[in-house]
PDB file of N, CA and C in Angstrom:
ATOM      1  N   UNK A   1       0.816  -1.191   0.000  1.00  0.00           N
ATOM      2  CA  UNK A   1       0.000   0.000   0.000  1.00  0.00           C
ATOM      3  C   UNK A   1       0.862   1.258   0.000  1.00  0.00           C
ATOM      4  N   UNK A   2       2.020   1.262   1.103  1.00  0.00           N
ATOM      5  CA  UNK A   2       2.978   2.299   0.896  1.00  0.00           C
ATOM      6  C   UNK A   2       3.256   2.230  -0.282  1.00  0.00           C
ATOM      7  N   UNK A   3       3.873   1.449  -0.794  1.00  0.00           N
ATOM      8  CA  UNK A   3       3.876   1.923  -2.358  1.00  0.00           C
ATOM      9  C   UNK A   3       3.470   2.271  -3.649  1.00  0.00           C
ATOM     10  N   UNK A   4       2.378   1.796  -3.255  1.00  0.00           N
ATOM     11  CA  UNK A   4       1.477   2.516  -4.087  1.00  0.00           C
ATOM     12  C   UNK A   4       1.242   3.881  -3.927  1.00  0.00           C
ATOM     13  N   UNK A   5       0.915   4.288  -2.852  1.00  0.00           N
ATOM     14  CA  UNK A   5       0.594   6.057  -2.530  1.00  0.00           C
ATOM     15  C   UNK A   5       1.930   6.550  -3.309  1.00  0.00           C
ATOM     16  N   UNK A   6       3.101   6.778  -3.182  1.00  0.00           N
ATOM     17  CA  UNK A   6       4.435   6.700  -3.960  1.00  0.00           C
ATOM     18  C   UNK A   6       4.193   7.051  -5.145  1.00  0.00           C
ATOM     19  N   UNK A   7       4.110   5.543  -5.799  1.00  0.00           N
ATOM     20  CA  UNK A   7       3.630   5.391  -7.159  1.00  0.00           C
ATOM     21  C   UNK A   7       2.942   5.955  -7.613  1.00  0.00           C
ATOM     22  N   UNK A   8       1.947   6.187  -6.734  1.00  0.00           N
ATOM     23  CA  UNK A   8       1.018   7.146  -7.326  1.00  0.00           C
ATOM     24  C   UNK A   8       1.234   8.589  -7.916  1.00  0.00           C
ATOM     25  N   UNK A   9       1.926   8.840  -6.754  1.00  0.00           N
ATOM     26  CA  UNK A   9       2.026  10.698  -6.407  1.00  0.00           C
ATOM     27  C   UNK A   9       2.659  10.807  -7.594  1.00  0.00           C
ATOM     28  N   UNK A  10       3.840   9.998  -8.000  1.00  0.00           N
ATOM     29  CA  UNK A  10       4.920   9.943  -9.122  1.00  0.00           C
ATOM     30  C   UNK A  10       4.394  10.100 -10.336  1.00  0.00           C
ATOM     31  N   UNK A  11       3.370   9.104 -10.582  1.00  0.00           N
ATOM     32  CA  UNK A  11       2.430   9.133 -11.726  1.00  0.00           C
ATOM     33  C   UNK A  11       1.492  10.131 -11.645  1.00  0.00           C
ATOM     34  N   UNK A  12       0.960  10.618 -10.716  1.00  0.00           N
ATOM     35  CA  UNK A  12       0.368  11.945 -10.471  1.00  0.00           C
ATOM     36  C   UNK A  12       1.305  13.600 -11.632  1.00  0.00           C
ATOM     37  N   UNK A  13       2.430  13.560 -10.765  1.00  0.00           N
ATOM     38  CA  UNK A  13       3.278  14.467 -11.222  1.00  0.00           C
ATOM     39  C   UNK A  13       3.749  14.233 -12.743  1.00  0.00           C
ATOM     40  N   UNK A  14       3.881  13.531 -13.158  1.00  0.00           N
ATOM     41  CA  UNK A  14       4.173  12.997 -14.708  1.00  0.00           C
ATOM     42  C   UNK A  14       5.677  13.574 -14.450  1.00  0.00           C
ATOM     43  N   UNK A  15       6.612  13.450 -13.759  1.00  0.00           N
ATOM     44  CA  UNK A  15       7.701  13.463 -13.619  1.00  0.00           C
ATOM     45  C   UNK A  15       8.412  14.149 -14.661  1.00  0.00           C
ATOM     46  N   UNK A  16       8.964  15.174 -14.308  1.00  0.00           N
ATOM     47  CA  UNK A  16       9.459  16.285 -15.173  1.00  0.00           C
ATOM     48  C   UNK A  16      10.933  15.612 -16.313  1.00  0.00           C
ATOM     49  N   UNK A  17      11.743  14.818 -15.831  1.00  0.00           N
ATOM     50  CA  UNK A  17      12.432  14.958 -16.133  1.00  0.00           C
ATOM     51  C   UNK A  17      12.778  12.901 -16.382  1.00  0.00           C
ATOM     52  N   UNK A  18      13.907  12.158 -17.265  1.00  0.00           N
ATOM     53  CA  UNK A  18      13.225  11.071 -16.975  1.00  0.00           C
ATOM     54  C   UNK A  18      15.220  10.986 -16.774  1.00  0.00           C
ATOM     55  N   UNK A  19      15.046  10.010 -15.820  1.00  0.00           N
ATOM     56  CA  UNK A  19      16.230   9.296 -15.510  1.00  0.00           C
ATOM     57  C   UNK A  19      16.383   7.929 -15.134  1.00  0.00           C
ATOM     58  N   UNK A  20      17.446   7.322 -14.447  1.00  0.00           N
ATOM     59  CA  UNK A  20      17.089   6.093 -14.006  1.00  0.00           C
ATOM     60  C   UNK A  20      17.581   6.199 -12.350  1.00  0.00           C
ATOM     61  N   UNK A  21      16.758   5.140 -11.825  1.00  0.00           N
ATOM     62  CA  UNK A  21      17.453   5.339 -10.378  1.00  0.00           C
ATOM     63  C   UNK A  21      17.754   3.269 -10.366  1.00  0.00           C
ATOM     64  N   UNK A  22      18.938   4.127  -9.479  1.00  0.00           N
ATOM     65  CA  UNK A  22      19.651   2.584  -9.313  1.00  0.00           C
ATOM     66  C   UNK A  22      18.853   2.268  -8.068  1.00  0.00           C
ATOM     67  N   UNK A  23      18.384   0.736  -8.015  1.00  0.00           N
ATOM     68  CA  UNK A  23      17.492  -0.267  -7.176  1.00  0.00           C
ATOM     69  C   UNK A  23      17.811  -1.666  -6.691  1.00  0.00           C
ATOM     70  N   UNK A  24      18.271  -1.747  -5.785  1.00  0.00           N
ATOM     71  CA  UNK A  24      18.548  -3.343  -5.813  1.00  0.00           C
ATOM     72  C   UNK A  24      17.273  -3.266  -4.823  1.00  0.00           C
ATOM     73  N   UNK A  25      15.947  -4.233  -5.065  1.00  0.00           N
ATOM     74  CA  UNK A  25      15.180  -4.238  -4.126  1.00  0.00           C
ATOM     75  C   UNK A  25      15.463  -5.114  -2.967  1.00  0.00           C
ATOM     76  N   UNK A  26      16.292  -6.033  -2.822  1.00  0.00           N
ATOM     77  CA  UNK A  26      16.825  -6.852  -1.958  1.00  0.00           C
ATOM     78  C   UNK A  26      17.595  -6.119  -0.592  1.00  0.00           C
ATOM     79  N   UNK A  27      17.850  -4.900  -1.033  1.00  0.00           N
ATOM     80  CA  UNK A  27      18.823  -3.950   0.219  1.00  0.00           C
ATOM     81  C   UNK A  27      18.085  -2.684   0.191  1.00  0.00           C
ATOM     82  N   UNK A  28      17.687  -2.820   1.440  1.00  0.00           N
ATOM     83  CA  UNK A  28      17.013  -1.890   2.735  1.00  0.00           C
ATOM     84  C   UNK A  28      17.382  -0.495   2.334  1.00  0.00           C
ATOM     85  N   UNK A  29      18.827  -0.293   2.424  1.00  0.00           N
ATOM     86  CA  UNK A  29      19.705   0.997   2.102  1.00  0.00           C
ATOM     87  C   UNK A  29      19.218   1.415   0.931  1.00  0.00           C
ATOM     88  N   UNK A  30      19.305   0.535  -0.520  1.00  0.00           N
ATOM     89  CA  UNK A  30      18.966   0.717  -1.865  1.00  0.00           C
ATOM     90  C   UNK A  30      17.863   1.089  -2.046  1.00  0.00           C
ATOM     91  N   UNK A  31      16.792   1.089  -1.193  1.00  0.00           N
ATOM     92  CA  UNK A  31      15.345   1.096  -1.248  1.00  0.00           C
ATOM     93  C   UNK A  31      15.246   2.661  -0.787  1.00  0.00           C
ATOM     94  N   UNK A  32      15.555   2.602   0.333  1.00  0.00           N
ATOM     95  CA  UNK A  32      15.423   4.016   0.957  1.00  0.00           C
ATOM     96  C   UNK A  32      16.239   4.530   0.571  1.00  0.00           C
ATOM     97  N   UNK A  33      17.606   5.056  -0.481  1.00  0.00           N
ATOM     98  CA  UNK A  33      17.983   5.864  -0.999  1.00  0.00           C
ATOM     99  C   UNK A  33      17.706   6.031  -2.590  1.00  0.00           C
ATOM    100  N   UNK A  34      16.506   5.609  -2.786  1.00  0.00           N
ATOM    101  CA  UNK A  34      16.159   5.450  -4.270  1.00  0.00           C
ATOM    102  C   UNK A  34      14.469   6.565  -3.826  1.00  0.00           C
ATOM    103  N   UNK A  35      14.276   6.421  -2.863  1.00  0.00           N
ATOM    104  CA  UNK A  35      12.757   6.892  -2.306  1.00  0.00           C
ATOM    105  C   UNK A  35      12.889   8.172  -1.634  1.00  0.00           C
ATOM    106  N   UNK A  36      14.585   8.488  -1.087  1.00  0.00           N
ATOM    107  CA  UNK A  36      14.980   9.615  -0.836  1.00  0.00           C
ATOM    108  C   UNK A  36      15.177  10.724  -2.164  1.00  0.00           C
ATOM    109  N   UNK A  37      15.729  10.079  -3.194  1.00  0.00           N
ATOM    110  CA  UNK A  37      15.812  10.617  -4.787  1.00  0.00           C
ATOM    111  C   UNK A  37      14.370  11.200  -5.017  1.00  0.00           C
ATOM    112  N   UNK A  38      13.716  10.086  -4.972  1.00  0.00           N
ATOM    113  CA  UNK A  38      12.165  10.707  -5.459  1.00  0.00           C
ATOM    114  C   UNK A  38      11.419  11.597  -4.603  1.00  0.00           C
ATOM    115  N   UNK A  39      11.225  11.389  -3.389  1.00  0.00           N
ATOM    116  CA  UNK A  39      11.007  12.801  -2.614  1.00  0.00           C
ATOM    117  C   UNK A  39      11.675  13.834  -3.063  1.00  0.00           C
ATOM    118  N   UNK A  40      12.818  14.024  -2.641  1.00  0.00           N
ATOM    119  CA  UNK A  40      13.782  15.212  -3.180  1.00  0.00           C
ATOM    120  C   UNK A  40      13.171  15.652  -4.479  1.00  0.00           C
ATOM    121  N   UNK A  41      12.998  14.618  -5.365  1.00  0.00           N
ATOM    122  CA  UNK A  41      12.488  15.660  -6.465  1.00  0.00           C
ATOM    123  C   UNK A  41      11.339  15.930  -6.891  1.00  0.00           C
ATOM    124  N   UNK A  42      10.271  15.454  -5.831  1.00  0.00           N
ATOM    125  CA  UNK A  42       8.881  16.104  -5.800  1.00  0.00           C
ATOM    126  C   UNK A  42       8.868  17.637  -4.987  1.00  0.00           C
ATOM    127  N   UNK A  43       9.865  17.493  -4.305  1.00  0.00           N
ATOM    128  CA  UNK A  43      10.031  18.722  -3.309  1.00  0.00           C
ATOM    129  C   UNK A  43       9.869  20.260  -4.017  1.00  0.00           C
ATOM    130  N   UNK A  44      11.437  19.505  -5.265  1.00  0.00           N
ATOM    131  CA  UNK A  44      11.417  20.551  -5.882  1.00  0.00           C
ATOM    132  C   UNK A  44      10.416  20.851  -6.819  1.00  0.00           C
ATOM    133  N   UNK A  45       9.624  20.008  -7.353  1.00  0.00           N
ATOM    134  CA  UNK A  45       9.120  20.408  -8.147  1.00  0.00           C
ATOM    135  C   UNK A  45       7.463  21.462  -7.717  1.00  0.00           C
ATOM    136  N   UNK A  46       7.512  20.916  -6.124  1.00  0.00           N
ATOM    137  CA  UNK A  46       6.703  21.731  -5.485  1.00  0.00           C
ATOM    138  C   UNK A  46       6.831  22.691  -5.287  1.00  0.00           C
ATOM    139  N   UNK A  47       8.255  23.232  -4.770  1.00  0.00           N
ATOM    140  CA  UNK A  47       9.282  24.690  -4.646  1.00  0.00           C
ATOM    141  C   UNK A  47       9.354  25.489  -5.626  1.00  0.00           C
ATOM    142  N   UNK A  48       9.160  24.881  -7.095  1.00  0.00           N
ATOM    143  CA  UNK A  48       9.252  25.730  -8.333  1.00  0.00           C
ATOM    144  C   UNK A  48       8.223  25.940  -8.513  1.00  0.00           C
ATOM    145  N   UNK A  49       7.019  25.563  -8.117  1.00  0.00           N
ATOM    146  CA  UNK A  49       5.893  26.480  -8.668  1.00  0.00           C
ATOM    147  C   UNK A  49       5.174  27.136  -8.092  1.00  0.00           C
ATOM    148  N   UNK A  50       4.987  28.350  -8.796  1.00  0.00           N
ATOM    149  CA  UNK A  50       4.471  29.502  -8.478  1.00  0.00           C
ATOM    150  C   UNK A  50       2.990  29.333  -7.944  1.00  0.00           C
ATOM    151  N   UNK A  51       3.012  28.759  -6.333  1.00  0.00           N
ATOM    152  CA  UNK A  51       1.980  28.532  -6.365  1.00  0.00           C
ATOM    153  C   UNK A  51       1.652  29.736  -4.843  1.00  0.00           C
ATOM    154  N   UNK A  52       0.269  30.265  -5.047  1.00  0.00           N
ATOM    155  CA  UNK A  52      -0.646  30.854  -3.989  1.00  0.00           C
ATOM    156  C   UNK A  52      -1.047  29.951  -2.850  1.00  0.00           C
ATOM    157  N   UNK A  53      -1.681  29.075  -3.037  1.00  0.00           N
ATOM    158  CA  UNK A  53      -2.260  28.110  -2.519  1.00  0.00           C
ATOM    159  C   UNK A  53      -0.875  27.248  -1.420  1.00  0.00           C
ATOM    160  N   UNK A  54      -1.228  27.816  -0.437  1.00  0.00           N
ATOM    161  CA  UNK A  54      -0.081  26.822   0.540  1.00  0.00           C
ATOM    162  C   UNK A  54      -1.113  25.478   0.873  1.00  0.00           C
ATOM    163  N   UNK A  55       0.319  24.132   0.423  1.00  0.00           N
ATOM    164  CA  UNK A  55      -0.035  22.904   0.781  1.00  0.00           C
ATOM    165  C   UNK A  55      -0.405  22.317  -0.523  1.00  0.00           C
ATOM    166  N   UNK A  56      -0.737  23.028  -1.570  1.00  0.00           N
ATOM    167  CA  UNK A  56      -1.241  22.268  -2.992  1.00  0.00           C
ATOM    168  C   UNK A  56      -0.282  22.499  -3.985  1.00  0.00           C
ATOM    169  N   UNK A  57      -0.175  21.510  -4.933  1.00  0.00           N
ATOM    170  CA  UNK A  57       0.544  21.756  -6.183  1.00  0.00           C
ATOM    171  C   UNK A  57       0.270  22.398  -7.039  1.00  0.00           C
ATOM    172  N   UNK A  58       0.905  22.968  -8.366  1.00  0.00           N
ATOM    173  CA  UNK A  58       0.427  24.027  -9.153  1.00  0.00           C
ATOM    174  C   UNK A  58      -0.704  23.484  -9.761  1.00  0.00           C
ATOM    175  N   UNK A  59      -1.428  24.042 -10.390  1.00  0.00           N
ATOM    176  CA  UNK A  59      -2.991  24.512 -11.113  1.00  0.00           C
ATOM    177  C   UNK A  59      -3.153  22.905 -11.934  1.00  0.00           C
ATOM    178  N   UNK A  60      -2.098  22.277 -12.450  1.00  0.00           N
ATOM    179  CA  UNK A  60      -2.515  21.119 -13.323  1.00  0.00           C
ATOM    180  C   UNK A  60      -3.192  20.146 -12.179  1.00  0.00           C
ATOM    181  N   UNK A  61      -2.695  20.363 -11.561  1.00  0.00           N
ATOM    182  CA  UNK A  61      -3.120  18.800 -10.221  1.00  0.00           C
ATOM    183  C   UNK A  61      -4.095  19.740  -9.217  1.00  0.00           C
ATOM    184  N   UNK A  62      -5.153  18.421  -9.053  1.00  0.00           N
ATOM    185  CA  UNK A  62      -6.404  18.742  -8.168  1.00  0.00           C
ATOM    186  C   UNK A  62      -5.836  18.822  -6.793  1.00  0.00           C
ATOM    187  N   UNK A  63      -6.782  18.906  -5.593  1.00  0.00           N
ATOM    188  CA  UNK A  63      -6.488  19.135  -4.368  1.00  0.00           C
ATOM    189  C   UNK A  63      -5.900  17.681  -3.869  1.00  0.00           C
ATOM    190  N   UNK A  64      -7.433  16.838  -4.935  1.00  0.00           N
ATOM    191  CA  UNK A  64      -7.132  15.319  -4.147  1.00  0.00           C
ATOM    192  C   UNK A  64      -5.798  14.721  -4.815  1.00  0.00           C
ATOM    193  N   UNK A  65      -5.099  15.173  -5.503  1.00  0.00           N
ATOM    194  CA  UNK A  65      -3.280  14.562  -6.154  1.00  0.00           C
ATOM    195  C   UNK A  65      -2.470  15.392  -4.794  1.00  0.00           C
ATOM    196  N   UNK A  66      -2.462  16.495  -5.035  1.00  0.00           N
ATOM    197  CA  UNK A  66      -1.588  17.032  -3.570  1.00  0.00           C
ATOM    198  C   UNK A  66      -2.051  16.407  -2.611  1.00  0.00           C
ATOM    199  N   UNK A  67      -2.868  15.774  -1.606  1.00  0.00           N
ATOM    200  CA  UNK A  67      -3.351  14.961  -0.729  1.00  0.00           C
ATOM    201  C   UNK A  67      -2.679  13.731  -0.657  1.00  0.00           C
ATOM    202  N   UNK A  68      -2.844  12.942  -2.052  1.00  0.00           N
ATOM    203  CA  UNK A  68      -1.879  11.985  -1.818  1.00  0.00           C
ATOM    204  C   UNK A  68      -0.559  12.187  -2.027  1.00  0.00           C
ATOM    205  N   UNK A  69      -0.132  12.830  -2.403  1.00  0.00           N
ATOM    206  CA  UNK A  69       1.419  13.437  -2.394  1.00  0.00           C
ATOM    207  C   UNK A  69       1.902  13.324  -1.287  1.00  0.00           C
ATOM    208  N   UNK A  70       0.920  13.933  -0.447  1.00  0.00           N
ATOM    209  CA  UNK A  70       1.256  14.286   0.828  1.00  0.00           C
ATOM    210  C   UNK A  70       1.322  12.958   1.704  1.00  0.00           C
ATOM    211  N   UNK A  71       0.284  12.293   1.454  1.00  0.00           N
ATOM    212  CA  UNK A  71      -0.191  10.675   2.245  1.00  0.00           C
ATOM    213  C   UNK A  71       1.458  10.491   2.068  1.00  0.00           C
ATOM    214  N   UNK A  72       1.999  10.344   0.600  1.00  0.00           N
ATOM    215  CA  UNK A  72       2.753   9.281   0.351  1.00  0.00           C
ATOM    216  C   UNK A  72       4.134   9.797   1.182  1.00  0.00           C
ATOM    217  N   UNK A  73       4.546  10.996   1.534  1.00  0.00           N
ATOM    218  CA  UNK A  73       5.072  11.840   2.285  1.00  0.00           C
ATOM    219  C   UNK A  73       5.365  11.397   3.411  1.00  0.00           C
ATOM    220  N   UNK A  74       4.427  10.776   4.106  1.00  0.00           N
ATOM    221  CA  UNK A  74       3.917  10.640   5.718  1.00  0.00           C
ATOM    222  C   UNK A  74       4.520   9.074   5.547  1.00  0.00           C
ATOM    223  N   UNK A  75       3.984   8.565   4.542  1.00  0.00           N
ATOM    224  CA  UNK A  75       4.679   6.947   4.189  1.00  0.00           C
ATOM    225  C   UNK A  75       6.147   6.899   4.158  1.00  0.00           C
ATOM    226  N   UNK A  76       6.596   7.852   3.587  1.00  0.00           N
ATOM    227  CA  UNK A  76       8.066   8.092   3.170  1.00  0.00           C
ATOM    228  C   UNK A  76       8.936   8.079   4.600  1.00  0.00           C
ATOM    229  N   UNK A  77       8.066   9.069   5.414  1.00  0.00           N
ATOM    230  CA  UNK A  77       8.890   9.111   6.697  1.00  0.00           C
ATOM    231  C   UNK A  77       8.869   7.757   7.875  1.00  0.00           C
ATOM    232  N   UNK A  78       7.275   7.252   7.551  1.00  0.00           N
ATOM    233  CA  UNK A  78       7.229   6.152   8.809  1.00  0.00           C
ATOM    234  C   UNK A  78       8.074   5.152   8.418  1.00  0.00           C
ATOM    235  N   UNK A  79       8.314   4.618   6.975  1.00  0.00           N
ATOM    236  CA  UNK A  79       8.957   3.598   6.188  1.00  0.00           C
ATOM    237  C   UNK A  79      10.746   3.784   6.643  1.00  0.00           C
ATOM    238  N   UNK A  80      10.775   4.952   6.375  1.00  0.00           N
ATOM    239  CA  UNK A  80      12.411   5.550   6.230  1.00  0.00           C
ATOM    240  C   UNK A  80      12.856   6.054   7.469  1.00  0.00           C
ATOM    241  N   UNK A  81      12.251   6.852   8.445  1.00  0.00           N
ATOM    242  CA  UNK A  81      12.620   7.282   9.382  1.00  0.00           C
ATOM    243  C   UNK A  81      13.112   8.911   9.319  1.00  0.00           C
ATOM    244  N   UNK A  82      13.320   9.344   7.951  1.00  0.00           N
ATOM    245  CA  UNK A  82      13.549  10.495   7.386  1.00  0.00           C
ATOM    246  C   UNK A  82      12.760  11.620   7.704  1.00  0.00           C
ATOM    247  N   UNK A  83      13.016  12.474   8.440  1.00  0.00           N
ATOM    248  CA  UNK A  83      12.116  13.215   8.891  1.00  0.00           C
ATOM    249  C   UNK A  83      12.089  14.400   8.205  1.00  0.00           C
ATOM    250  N   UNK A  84      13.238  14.649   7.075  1.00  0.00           N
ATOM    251  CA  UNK A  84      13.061  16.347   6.540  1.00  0.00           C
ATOM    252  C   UNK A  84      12.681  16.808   6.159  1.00  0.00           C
ATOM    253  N   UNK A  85      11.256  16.429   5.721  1.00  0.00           N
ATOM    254  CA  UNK A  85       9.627  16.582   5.095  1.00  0.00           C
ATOM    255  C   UNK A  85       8.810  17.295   5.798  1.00  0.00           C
ATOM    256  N   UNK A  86       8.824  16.700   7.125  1.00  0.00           N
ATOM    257  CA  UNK A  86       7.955  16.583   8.212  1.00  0.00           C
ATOM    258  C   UNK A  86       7.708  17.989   8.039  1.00  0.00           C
ATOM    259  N   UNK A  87       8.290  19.055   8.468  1.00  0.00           N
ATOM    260  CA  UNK A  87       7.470  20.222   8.457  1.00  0.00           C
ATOM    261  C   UNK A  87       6.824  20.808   7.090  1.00  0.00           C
ATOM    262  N   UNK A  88       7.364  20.609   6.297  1.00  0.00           N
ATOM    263  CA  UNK A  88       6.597  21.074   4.730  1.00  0.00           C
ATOM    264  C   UNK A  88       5.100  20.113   4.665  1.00  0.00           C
ATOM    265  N   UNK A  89       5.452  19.154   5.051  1.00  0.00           N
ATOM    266  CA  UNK A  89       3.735  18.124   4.943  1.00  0.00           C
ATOM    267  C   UNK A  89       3.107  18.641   6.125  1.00  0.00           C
ATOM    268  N   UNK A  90       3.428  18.697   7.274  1.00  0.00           N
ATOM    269  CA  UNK A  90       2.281  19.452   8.277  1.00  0.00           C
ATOM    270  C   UNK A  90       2.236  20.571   7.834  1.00  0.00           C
ATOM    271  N   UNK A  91       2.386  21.534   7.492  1.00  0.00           N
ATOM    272  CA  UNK A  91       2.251  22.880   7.055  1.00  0.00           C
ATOM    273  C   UNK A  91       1.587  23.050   5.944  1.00  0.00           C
ATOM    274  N   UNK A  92       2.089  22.038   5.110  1.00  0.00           N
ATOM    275  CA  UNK A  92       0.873  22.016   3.877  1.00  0.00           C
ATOM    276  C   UNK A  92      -0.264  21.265   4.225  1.00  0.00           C
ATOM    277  N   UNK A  93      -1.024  20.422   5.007  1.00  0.00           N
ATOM    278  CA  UNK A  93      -1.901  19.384   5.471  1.00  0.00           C
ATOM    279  C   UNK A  93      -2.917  20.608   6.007  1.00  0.00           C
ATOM    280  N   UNK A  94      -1.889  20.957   6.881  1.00  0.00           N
ATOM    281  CA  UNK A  94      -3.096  22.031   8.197  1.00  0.00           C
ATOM    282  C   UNK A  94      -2.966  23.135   7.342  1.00  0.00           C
ATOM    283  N   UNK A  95      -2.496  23.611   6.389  1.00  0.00           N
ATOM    284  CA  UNK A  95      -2.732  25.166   5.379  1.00  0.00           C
ATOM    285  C   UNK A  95      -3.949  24.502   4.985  1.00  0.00           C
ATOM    286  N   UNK A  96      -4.661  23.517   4.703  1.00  0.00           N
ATOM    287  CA  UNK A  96      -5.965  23.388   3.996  1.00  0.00           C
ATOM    288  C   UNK A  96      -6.971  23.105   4.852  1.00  0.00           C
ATOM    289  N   UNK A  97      -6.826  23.349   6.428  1.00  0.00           N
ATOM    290  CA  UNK A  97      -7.561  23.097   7.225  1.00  0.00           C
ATOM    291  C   UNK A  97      -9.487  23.638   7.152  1.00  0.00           C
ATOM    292  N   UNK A  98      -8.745  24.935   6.540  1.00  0.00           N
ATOM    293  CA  UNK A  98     -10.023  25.433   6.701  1.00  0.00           C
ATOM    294  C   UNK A  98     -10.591  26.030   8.059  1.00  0.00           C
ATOM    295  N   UNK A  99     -11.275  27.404   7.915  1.00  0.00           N
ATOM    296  CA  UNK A  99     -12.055  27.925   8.889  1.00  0.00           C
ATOM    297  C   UNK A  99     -12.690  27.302   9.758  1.00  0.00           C
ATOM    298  N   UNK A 100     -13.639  26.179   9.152  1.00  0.00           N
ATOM    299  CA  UNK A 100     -14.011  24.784  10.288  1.00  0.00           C
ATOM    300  C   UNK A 100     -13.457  23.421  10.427  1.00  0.00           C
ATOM    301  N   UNK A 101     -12.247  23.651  10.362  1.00  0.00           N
ATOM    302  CA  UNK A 101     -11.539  22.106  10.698  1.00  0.00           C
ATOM    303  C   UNK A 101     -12.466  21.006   9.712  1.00  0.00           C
ATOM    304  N   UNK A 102     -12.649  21.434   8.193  1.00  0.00           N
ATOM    305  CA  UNK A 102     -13.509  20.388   7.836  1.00  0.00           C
ATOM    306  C   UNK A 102     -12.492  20.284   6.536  1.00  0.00           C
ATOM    307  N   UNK A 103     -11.459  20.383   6.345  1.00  0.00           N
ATOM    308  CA  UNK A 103     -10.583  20.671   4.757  1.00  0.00           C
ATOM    309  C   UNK A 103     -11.107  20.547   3.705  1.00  0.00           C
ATOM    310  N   UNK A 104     -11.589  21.751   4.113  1.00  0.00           N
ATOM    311  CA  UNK A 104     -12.696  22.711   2.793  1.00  0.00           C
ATOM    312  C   UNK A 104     -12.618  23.981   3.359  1.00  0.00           C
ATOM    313  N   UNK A 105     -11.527  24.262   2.924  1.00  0.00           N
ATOM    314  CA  UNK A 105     -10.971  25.757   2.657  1.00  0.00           C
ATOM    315  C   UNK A 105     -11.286  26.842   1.694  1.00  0.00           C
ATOM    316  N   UNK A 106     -11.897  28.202   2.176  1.00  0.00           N
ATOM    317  CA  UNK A 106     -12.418  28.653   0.894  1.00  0.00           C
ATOM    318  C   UNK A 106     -11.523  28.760  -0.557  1.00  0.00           C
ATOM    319  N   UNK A 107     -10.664  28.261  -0.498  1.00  0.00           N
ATOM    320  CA  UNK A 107      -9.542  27.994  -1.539  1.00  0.00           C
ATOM    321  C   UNK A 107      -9.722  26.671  -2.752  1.00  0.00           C
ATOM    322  N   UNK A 108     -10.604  25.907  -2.341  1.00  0.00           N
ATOM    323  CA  UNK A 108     -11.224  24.470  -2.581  1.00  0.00           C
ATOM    324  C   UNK A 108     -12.399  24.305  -2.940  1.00  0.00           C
ATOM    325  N   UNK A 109     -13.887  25.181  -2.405  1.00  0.00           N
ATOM    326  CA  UNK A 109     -15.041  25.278  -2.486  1.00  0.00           C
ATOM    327  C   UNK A 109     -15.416  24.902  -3.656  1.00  0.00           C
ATOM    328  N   UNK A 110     -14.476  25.796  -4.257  1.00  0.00           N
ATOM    329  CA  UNK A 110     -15.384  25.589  -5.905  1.00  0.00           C
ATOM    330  C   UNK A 110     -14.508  24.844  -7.040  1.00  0.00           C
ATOM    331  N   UNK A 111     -14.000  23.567  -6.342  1.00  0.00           N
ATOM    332  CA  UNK A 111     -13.064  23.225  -7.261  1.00  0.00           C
ATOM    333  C   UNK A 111     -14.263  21.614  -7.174  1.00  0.00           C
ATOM    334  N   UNK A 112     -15.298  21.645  -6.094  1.00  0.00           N
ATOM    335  CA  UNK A 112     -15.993  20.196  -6.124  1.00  0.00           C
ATOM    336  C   UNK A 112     -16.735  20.641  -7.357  1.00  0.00           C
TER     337      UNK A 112
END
């Protein structure tokens, strides 16, 4: 399931740029420094865009793709132990909190 949310977010983003990442799935290390690569470069690709909206990705992707971005985020850290996310995903999570703790932010309303 963790990997899928991952997979997802990845396929979500249509990945800017195409490379290869080295994988031995058999080693622990290989795994989590192949998943550290791909965070890192969702990060940036979150950092580069010009976005208003704290916690969401730019205008091509809905609320519910940044959501799982984010899920897969939270996966990234319990899996890895990597915590240098942690404040950019709470900060973007609770930026969509909304006036009534219901995340439906008037930023969102009219995107159902």
């Amino acid at each position: 399931m963790h990997c899928l949310a991952l997979g997802t977010a990845l396929a979500i983003l249509h990945v800017w740029h195409v490379g290869a990442i080295d994988l031995d799935i058999q080693n622990q290390t290989s795994i989590k420094a192949a998943a550290k690569t791909i965070t890192g470069d969702i990060v940036n690709i979150f950092n580069s865009s010009d976005n208003s909206n704290v916690g969401l990705f730019p205008k091509a992707y809905s609320w519910w793709e940044s959501a799982i971005i984010w899920d897969a985020f939270v996966d990234y850290w319990f899996l890895t132990g990597d915590s240098q996310y942690n404040d950019l995903v709470s900060g973007s999570i609770l930026s969509q909190q909304g006036p009534n703790y219901d995340f439906m932010p008037p930023n969102q309303t009219t995107t159902e």
